[in-house]
PDB file of N, CA and C in Angstrom:
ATOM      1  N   UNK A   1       0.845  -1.180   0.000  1.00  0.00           N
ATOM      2  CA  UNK A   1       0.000   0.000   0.000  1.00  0.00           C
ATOM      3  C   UNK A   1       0.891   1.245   0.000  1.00  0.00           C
ATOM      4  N   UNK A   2       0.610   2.308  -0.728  1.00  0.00           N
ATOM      5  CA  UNK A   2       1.355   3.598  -0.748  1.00  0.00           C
ATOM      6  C   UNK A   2       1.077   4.399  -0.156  1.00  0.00           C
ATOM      7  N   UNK A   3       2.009   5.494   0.238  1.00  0.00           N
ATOM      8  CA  UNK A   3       1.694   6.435   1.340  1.00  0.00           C
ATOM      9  C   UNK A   3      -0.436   7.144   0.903  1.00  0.00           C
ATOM     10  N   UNK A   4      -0.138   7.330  -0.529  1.00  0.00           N
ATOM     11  CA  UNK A   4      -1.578   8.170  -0.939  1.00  0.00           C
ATOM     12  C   UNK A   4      -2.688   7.085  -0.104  1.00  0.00           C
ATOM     13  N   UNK A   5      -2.598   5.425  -0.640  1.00  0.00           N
ATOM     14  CA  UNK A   5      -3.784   5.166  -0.241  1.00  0.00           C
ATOM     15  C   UNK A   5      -3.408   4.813   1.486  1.00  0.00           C
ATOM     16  N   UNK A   6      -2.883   5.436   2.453  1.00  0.00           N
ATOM     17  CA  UNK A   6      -3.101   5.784   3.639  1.00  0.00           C
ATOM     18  C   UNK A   6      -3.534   6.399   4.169  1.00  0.00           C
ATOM     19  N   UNK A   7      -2.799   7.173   3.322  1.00  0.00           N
ATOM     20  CA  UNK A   7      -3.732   9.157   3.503  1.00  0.00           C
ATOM     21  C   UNK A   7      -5.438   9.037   3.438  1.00  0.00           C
ATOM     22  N   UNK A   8      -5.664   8.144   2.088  1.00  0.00           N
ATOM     23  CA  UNK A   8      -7.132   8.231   1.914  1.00  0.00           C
ATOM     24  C   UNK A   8      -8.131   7.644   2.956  1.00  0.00           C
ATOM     25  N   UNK A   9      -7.424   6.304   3.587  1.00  0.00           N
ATOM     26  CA  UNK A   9      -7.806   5.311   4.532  1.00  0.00           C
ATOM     27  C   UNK A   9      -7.830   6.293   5.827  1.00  0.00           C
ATOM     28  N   UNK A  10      -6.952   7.237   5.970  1.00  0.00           N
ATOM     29  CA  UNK A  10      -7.144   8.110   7.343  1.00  0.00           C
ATOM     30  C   UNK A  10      -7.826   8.522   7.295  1.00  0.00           C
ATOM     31  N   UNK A  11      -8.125   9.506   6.147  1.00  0.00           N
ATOM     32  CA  UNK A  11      -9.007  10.367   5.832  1.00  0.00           C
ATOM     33  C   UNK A  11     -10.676  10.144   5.947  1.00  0.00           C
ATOM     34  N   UNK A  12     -10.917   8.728   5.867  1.00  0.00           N
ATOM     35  CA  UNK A  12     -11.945   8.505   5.642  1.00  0.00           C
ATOM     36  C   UNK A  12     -12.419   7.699   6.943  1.00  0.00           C
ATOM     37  N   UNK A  13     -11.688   7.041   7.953  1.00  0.00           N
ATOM     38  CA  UNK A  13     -11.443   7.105   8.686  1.00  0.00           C
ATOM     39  C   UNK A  13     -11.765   8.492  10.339  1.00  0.00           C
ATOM     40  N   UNK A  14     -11.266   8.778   9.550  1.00  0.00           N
ATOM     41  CA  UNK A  14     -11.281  10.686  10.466  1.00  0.00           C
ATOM     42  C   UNK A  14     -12.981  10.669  10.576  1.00  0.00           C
ATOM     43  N   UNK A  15     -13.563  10.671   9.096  1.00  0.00           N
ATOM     44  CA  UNK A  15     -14.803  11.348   8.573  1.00  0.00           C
ATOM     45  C   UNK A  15     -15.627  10.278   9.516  1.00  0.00           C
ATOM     46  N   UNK A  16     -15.731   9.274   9.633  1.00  0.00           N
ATOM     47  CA  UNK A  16     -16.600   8.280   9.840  1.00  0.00           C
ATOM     48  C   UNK A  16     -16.220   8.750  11.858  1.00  0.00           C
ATOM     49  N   UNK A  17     -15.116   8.535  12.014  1.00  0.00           N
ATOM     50  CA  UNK A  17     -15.297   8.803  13.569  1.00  0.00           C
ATOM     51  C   UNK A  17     -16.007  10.045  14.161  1.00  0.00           C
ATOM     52  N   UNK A  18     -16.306  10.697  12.976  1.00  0.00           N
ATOM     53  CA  UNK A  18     -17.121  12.189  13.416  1.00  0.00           C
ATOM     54  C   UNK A  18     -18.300  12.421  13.073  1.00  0.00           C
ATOM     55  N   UNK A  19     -18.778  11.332  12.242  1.00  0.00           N
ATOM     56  CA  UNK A  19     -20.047  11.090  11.879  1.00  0.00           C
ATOM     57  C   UNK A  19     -20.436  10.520  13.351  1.00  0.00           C
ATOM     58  N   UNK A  20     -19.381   9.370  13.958  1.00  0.00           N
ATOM     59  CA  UNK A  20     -20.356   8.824  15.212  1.00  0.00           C
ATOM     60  C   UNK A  20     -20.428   9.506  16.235  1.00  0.00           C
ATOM     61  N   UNK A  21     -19.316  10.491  16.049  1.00  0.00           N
ATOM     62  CA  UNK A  21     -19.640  12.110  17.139  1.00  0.00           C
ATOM     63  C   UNK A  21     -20.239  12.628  16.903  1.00  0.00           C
ATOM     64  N   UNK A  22     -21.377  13.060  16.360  1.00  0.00           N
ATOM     65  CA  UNK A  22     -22.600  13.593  15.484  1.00  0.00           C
ATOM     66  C   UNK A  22     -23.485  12.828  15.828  1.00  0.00           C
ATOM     67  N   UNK A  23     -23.478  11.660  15.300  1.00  0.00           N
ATOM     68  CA  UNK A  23     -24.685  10.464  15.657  1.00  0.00           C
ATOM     69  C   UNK A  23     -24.863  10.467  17.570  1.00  0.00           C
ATOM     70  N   UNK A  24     -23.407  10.383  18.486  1.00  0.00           N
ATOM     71  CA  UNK A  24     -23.663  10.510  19.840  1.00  0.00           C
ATOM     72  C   UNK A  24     -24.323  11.852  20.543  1.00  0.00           C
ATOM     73  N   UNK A  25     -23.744  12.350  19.870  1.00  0.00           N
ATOM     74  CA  UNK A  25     -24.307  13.739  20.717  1.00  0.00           C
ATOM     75  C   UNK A  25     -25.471  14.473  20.314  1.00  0.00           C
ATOM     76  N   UNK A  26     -26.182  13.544  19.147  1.00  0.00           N
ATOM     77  CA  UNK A  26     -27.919  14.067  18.710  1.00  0.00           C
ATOM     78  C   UNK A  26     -28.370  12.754  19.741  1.00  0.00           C
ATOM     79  N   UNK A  27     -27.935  11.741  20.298  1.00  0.00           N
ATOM     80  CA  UNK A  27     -28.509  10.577  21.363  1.00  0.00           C
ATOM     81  C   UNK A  27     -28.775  11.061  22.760  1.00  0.00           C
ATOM     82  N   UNK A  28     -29.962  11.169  22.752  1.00  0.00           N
ATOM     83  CA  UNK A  28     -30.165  11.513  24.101  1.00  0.00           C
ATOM     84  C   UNK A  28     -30.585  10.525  25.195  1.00  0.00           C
ATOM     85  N   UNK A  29     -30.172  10.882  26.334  1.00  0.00           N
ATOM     86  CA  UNK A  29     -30.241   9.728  27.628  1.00  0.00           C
ATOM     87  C   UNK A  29     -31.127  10.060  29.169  1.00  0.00           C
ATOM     88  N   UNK A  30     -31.397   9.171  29.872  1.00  0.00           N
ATOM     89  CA  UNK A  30     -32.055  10.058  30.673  1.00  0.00           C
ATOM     90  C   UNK A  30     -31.786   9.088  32.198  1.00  0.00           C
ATOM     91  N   UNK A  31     -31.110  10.147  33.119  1.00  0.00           N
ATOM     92  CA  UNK A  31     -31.140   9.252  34.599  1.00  0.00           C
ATOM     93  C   UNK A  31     -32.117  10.166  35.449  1.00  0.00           C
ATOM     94  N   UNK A  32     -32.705   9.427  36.543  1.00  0.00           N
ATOM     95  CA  UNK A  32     -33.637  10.360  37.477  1.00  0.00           C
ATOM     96  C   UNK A  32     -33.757   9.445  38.540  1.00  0.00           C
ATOM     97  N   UNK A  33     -33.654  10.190  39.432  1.00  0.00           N
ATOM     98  CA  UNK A  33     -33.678   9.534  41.089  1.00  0.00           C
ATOM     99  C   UNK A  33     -34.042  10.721  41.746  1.00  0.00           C
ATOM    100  N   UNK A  34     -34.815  10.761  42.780  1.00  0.00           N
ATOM    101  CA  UNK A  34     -35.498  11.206  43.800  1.00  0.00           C
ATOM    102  C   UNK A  34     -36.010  12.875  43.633  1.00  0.00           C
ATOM    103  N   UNK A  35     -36.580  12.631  42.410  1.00  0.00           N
ATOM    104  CA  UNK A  35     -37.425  14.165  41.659  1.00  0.00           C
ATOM    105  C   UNK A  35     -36.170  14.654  41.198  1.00  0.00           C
ATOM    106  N   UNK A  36     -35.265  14.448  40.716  1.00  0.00           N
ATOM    107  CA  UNK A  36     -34.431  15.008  39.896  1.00  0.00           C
ATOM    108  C   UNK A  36     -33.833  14.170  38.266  1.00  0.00           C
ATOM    109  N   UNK A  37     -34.308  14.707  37.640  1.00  0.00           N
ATOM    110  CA  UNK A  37     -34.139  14.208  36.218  1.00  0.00           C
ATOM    111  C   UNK A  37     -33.045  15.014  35.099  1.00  0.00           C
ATOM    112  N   UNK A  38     -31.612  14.133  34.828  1.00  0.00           N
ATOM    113  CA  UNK A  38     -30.778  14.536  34.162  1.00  0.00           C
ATOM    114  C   UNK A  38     -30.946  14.075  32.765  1.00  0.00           C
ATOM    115  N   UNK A  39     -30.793  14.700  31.909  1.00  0.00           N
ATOM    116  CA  UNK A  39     -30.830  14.451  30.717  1.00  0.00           C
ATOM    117  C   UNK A  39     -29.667  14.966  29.649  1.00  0.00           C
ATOM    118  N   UNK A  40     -29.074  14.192  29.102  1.00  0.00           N
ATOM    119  CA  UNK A  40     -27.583  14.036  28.452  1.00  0.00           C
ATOM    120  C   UNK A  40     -27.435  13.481  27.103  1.00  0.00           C
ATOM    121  N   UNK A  41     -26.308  13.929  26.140  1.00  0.00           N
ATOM    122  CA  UNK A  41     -26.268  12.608  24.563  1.00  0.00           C
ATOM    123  C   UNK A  41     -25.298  11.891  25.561  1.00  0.00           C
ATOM    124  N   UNK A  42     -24.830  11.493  24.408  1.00  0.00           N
ATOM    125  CA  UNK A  42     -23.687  10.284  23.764  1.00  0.00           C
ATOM    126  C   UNK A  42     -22.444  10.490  24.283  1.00  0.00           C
ATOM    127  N   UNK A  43     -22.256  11.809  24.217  1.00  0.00           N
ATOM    128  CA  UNK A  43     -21.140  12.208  24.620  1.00  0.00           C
ATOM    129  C   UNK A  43     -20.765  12.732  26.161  1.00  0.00           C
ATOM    130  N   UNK A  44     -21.906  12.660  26.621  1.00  0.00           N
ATOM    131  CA  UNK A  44     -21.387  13.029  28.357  1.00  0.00           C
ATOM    132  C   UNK A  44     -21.528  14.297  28.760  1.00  0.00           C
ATOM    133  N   UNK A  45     -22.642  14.941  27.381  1.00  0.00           N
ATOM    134  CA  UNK A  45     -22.530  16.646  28.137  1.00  0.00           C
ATOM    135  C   UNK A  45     -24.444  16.562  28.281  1.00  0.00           C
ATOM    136  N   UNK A  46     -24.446  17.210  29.421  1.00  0.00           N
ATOM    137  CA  UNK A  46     -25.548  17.279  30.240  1.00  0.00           C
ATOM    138  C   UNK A  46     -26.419  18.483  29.408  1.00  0.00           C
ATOM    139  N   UNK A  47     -27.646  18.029  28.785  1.00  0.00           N
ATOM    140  CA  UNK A  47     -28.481  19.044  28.126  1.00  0.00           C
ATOM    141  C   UNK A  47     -29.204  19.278  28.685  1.00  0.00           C
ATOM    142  N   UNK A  48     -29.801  18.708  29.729  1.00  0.00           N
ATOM    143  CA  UNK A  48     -30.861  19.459  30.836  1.00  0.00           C
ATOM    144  C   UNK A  48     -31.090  18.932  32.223  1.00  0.00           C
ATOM    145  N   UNK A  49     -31.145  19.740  33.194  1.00  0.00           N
ATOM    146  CA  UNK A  49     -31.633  19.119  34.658  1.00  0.00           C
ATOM    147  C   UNK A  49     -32.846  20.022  34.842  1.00  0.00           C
ATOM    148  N   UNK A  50     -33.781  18.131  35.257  1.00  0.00           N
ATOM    149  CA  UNK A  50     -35.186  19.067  35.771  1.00  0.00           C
ATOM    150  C   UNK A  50     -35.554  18.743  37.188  1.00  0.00           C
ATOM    151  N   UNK A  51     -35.277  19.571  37.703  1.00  0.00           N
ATOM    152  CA  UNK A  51     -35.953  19.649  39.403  1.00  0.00           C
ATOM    153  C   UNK A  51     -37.455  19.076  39.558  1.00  0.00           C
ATOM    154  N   UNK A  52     -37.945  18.316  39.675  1.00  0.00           N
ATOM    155  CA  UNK A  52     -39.479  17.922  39.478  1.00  0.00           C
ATOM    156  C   UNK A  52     -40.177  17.477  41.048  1.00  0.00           C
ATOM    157  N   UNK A  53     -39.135  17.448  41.779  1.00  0.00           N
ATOM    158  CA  UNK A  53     -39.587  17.028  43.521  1.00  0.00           C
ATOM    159  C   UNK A  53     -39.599  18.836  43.994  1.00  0.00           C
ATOM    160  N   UNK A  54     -40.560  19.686  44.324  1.00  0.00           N
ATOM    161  CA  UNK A  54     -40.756  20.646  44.711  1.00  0.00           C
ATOM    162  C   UNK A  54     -40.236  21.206  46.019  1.00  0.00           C
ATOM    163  N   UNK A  55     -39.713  19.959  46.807  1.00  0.00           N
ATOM    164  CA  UNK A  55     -39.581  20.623  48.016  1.00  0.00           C
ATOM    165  C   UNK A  55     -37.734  20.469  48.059  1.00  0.00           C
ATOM    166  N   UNK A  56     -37.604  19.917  47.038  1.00  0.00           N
ATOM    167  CA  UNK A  56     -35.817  19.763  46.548  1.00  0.00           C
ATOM    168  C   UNK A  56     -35.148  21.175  46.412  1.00  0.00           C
ATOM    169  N   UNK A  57     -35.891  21.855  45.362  1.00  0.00           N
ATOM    170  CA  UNK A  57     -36.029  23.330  44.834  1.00  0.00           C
ATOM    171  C   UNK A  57     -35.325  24.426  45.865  1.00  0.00           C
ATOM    172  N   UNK A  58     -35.776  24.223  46.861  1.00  0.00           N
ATOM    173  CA  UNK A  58     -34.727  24.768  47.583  1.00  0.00           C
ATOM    174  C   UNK A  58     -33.555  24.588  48.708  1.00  0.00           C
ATOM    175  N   UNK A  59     -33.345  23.597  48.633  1.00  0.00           N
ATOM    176  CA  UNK A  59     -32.619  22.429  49.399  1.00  0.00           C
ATOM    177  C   UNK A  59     -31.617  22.336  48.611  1.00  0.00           C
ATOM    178  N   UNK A  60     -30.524  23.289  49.160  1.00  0.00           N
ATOM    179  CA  UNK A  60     -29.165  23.072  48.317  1.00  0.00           C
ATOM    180  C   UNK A  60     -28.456  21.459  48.637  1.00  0.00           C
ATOM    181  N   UNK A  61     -28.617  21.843  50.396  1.00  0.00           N
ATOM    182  CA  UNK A  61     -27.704  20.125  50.707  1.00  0.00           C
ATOM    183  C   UNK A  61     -28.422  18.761  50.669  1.00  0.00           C
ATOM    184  N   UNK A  62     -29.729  18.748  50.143  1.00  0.00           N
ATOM    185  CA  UNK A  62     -30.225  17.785  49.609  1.00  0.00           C
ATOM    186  C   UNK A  62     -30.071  17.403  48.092  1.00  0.00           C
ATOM    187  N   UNK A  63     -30.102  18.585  47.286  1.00  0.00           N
ATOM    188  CA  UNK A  63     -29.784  18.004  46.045  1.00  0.00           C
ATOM    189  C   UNK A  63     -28.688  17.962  45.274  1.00  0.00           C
ATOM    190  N   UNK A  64     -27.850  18.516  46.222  1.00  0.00           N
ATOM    191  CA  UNK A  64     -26.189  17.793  45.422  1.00  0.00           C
ATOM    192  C   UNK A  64     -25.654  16.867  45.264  1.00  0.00           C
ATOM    193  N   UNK A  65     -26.376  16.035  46.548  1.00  0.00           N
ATOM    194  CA  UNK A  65     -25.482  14.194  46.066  1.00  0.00           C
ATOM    195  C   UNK A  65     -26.247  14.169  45.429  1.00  0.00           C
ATOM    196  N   UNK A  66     -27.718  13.722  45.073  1.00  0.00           N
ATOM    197  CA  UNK A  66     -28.812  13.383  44.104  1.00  0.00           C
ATOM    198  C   UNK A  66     -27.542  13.811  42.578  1.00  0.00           C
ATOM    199  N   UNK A  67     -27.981  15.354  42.609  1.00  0.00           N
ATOM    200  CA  UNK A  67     -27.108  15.613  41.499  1.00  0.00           C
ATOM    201  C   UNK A  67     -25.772  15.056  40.859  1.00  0.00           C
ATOM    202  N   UNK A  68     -24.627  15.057  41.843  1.00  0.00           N
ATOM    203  CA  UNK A  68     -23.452  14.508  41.298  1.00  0.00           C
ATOM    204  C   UNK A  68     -23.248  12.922  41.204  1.00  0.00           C
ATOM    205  N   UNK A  69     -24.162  11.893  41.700  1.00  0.00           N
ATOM    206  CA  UNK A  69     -24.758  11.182  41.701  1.00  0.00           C
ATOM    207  C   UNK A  69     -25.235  10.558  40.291  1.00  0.00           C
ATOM    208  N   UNK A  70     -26.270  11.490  39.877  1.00  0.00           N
ATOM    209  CA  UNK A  70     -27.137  11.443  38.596  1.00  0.00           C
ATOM    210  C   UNK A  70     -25.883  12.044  37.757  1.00  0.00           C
ATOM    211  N   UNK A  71     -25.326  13.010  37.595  1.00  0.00           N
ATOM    212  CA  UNK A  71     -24.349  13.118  36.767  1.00  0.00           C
ATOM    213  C   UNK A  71     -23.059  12.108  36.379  1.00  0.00           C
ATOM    214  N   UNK A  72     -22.965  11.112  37.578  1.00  0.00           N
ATOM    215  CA  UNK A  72     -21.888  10.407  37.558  1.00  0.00           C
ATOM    216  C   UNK A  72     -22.302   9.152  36.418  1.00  0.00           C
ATOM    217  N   UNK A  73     -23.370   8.753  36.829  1.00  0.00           N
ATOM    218  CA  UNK A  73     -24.012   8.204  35.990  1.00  0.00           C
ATOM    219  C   UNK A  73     -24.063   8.015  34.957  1.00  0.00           C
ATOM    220  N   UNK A  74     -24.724   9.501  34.370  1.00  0.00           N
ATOM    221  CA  UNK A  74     -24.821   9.934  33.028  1.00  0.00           C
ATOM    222  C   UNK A  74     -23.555   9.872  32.177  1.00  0.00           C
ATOM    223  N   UNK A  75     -22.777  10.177  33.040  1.00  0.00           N
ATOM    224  CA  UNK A  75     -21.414  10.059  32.016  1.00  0.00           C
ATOM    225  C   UNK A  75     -20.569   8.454  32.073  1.00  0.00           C
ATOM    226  N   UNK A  76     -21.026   7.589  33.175  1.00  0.00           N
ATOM    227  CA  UNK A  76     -21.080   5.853  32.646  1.00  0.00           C
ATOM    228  C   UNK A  76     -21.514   5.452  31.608  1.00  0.00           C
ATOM    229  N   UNK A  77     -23.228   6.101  31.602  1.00  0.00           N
ATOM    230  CA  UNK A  77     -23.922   5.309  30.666  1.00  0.00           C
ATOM    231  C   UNK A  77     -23.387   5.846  29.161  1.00  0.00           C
ATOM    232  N   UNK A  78     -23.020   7.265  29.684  1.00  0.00           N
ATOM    233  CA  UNK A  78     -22.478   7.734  27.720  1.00  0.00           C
ATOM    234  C   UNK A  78     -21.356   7.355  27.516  1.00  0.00           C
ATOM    235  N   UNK A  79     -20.191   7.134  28.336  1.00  0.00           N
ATOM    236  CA  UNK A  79     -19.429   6.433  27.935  1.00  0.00           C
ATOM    237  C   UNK A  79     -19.261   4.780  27.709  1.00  0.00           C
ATOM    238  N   UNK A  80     -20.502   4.226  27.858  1.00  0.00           N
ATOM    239  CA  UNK A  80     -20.374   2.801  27.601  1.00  0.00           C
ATOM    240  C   UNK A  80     -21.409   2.888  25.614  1.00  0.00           C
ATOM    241  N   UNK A  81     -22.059   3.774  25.709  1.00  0.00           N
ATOM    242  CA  UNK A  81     -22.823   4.400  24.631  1.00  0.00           C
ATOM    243  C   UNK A  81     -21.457   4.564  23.681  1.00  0.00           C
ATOM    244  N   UNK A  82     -20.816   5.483  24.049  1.00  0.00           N
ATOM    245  CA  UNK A  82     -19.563   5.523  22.977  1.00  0.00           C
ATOM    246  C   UNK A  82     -18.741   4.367  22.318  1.00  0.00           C
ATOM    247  N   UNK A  83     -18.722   3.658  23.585  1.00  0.00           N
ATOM    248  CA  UNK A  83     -17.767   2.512  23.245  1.00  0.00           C
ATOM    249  C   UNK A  83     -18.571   1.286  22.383  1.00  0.00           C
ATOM    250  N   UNK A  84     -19.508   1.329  22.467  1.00  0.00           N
ATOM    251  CA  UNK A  84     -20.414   0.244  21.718  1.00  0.00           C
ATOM    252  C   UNK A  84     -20.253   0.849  20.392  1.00  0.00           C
ATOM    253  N   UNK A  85     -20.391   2.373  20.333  1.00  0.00           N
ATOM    254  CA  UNK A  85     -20.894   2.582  18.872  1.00  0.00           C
ATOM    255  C   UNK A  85     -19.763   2.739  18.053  1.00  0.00           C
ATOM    256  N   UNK A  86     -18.369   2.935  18.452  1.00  0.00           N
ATOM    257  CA  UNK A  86     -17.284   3.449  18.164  1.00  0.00           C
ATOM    258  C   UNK A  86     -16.880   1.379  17.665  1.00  0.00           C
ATOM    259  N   UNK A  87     -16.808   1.028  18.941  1.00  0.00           N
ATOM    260  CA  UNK A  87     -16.795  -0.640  18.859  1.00  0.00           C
ATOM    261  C   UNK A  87     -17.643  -1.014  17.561  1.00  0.00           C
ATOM    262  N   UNK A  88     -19.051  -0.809  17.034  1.00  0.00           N
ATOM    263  CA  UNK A  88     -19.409  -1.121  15.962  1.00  0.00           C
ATOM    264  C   UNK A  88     -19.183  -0.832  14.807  1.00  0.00           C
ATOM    265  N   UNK A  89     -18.461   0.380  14.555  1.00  0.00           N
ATOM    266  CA  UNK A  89     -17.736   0.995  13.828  1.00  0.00           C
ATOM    267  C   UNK A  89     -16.503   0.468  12.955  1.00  0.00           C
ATOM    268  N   UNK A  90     -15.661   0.603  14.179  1.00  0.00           N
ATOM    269  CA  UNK A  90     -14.472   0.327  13.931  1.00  0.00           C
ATOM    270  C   UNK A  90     -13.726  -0.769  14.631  1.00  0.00           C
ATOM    271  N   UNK A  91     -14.515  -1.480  15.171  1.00  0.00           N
ATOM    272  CA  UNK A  91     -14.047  -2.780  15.940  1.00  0.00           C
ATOM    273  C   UNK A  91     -12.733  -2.774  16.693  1.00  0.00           C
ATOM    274  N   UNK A  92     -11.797  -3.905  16.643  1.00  0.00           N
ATOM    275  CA  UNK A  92     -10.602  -3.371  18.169  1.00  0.00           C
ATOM    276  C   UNK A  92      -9.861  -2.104  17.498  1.00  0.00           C
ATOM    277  N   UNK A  93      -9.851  -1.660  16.113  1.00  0.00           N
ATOM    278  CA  UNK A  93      -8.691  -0.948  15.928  1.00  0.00           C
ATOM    279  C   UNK A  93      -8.647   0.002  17.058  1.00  0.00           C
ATOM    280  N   UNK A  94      -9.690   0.819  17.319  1.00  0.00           N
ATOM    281  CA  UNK A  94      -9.520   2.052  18.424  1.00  0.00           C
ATOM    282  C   UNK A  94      -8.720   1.763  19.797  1.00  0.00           C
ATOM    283  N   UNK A  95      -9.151   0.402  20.354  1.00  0.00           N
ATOM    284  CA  UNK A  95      -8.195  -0.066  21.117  1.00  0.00           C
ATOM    285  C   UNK A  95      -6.868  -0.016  21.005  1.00  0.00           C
ATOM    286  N   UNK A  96      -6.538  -0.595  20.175  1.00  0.00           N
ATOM    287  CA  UNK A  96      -4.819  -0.735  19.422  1.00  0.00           C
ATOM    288  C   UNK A  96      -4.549   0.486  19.759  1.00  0.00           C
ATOM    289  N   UNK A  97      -5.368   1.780  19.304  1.00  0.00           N
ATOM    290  CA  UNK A  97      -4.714   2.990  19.191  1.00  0.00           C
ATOM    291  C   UNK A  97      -4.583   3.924  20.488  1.00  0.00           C
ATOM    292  N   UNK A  98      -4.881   2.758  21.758  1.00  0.00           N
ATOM    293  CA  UNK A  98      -5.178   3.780  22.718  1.00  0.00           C
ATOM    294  C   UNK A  98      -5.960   4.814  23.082  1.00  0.00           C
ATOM    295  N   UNK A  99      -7.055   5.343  22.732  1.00  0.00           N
ATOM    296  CA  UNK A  99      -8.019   6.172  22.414  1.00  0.00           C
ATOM    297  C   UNK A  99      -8.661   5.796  23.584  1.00  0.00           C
ATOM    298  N   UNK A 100      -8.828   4.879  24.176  1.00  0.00           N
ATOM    299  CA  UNK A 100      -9.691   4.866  26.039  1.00  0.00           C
ATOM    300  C   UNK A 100     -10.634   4.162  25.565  1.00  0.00           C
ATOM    301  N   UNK A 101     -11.428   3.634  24.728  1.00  0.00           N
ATOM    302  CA  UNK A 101     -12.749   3.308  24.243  1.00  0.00           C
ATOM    303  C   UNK A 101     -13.165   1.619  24.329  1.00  0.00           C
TER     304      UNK A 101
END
């Protein structure tokens, strides 16, 4: 194989791993425990928290473990989300390459 068709194999390569960064982060997820509902993609960034237990609302030291808790979560479940889809993708290569996945 020649350097060009490497280049092209990266290249295309590149494109497809950012398609599934696109595909993760339009995936949305949802954890909720004790009137608090986090909602997150693929990627581990938090698109909404809804306070839904009323008397939480103002209870700072009640709803921070809840919170970091539910956030810890959220970013398990998206990172096991990544690794499946990245895994279906591109099978062990990402491993090989060290990439965490």
């Amino acid at each position: 194989m020649n350097i060009y068709d490497m280049m092209k194999q990266l290249k295309n390569l590149q494109r497809s791993f950012e398609e599934v960064k696109k595909e993760l982060r339009l995936r949305k997820e949802v954890v909720e425990e004790s009137g608090v509902e986090i909602i997150f993609n693929g990627l581990g960034e938090i698109v909404d928290i809804e306070i839904k237990d009323e008397s939480l609302k103002g209870d700072w030291e009640k709803l921070r473990p809840i919170l970091m808790d539910l956030i810890n979560r959220a970013q398990d479940i998206s990172r096991d989300m990544a690794k499946e889809e990245f895994g279906k993708r591109f099978g062990g290569l990402l491993g090989g390459l060290g990439l965490g996945f």
